[in-house]
N, C-alpha and C. Protein backbone atom coordinates (compact mmCIF):
# COMPACT_ATOMS: atom_id res chain seq x y z
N UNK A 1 -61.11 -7.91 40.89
CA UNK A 1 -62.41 -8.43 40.61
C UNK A 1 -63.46 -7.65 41.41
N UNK A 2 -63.51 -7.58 43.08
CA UNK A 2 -64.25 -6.98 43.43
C UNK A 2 -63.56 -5.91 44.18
N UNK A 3 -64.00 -4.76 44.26
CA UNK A 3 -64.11 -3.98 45.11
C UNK A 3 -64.31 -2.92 46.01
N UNK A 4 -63.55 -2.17 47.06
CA UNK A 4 -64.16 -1.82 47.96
C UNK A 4 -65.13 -2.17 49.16
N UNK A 5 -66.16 -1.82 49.28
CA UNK A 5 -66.68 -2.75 50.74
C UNK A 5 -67.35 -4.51 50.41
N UNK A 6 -67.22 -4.78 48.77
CA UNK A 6 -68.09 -5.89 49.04
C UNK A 6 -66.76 -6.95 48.91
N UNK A 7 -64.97 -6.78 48.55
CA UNK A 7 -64.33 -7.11 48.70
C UNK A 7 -63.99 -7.28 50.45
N UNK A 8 -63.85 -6.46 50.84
CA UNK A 8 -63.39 -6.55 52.85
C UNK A 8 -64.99 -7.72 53.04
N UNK A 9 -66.18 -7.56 52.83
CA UNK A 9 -66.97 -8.44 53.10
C UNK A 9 -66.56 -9.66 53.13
N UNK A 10 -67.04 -9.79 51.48
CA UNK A 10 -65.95 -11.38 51.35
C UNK A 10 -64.79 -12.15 52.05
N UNK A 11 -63.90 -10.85 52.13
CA UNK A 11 -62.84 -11.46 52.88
C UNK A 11 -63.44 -11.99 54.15
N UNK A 12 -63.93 -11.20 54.89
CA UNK A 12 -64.40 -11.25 56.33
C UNK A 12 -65.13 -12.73 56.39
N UNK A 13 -65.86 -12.54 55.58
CA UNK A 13 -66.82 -14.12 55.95
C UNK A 13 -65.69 -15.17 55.40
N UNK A 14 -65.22 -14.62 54.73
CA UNK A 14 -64.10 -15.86 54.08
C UNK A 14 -62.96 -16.91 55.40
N UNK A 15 -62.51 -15.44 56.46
CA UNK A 15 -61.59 -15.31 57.48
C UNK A 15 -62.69 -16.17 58.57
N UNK A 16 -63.64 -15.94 58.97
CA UNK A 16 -64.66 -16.14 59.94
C UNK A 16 -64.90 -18.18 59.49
N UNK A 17 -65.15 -18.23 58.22
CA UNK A 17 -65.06 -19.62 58.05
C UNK A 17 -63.93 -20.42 58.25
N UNK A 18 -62.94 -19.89 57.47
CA UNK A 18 -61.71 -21.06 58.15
C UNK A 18 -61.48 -20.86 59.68
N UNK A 19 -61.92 -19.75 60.39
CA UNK A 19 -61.40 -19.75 61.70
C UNK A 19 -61.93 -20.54 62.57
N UNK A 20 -63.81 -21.04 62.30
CA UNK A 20 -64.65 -22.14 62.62
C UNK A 20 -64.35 -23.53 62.02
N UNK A 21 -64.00 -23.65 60.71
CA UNK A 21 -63.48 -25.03 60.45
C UNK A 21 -62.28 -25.39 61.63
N UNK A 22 -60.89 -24.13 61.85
CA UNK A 22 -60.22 -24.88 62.30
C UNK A 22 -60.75 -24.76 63.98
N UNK A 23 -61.42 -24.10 64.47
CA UNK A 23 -61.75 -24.25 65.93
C UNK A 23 -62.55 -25.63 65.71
N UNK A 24 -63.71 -26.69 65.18
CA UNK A 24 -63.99 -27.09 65.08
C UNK A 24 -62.99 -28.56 65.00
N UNK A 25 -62.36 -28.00 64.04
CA UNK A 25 -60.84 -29.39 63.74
C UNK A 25 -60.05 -29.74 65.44
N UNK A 26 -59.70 -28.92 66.10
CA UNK A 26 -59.08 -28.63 67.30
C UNK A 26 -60.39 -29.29 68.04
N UNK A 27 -61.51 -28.87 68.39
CA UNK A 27 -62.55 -29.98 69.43
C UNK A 27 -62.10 -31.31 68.57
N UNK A 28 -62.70 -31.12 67.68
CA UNK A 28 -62.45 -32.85 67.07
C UNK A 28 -61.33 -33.72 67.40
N UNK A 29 -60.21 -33.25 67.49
CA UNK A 29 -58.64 -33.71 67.75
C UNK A 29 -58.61 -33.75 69.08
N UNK A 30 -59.33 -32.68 69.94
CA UNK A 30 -58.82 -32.49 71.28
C UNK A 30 -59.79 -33.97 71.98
N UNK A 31 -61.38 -34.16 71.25
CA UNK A 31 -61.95 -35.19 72.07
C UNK A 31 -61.51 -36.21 71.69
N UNK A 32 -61.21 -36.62 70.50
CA UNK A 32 -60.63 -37.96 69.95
C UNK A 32 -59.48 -38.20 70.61
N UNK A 33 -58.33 -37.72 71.44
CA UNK A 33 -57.22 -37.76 71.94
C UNK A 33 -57.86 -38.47 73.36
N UNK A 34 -58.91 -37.63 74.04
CA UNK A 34 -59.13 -38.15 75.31
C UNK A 34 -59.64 -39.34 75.03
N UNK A 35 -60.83 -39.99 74.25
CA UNK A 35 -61.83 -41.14 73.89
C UNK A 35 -60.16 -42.06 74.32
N UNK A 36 -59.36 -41.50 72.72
CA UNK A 36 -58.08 -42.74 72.95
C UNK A 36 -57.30 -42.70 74.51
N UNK A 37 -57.11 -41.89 75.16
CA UNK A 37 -56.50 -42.42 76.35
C UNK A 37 -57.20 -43.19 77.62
N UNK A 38 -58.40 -42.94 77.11
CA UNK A 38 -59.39 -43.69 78.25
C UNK A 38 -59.95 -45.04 77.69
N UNK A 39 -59.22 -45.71 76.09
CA UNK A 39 -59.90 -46.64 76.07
C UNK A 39 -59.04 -47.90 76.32
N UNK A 40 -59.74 -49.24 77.15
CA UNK A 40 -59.32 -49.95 77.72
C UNK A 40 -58.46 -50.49 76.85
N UNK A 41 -57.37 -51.22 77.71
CA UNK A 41 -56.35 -51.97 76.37
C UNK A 41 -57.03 -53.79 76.21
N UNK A 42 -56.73 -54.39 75.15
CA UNK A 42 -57.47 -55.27 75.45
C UNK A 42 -56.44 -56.42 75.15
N UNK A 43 -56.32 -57.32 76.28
CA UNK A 43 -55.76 -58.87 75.82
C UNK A 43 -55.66 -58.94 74.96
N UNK A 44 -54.81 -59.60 73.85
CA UNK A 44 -55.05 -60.65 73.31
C UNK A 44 -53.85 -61.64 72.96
N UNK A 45 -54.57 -63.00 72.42
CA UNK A 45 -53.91 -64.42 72.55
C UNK A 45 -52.42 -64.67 71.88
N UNK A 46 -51.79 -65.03 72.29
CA UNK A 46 -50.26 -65.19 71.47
C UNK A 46 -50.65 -66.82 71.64
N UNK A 47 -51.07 -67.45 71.18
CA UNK A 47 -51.52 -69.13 70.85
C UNK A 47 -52.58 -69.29 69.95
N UNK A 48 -52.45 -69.99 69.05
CA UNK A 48 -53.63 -70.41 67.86
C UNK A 48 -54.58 -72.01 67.97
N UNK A 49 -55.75 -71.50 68.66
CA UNK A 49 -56.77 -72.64 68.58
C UNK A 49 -57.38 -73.02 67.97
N UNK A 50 -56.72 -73.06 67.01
CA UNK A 50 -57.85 -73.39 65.41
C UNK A 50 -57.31 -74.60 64.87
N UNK A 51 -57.88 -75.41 63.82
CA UNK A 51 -57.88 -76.25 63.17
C UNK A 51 -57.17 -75.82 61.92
N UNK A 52 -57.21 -74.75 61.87
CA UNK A 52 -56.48 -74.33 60.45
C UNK A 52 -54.80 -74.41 60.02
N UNK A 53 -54.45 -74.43 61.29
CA UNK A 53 -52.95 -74.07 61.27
C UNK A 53 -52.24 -74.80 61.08
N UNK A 54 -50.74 -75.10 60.62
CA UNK A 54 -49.99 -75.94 60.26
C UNK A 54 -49.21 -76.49 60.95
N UNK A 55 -49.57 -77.41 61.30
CA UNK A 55 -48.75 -78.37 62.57
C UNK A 55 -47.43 -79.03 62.23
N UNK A 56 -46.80 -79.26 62.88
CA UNK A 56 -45.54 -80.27 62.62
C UNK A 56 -45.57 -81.06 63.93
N UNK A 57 -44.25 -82.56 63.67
CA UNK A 57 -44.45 -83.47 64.46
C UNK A 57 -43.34 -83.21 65.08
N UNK A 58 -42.86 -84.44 65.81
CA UNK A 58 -41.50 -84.43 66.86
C UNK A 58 -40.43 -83.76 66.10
N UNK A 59 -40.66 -83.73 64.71
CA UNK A 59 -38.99 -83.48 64.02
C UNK A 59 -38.78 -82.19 63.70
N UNK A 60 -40.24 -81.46 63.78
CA UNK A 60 -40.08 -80.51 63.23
C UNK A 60 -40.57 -80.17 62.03
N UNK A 61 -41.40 -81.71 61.32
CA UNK A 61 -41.55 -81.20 59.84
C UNK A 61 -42.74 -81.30 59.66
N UNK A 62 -43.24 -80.13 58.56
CA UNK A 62 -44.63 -79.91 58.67
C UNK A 62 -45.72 -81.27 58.09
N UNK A 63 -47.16 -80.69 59.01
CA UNK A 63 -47.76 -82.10 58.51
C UNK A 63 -48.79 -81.35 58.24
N UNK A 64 -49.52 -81.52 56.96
CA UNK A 64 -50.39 -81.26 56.34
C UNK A 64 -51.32 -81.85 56.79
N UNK A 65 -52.61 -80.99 56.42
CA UNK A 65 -54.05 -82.13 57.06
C UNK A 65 -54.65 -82.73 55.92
């Protein structure tokens, strides 16, 4: 299709772009890795305080509200 020097051009800018997408991909991955190891872990509840949930009595059997 093309060539001689406006083929090696093409290529060149062609080579120069993916080499910035992936240097770009690599910061992206490399800061998102640190954000996640520095972010706090957080509690949470193994017990349900809600009204919603399905209770049962002494026997074991469920009681509807």
């Amino acid at each position: 299709m093309f060539t001689g020097m406006v083929r090696d051009q093409i290529l060149n800018i062609y080579t120069l772009g993916l080499q910035r997408v992936r240097q770009f991909g690599v910061i992206f991955a490399g800061l998102s890795f640190l954000v996640a190891c520095l972010e706090r872990e957080t509690k949470i509840r193994d017990e349900v305080n809600t009204s919603f949930s399905i209770e049962k009595d002494a026997k074991g059997v469920k009681i509807e509200k």
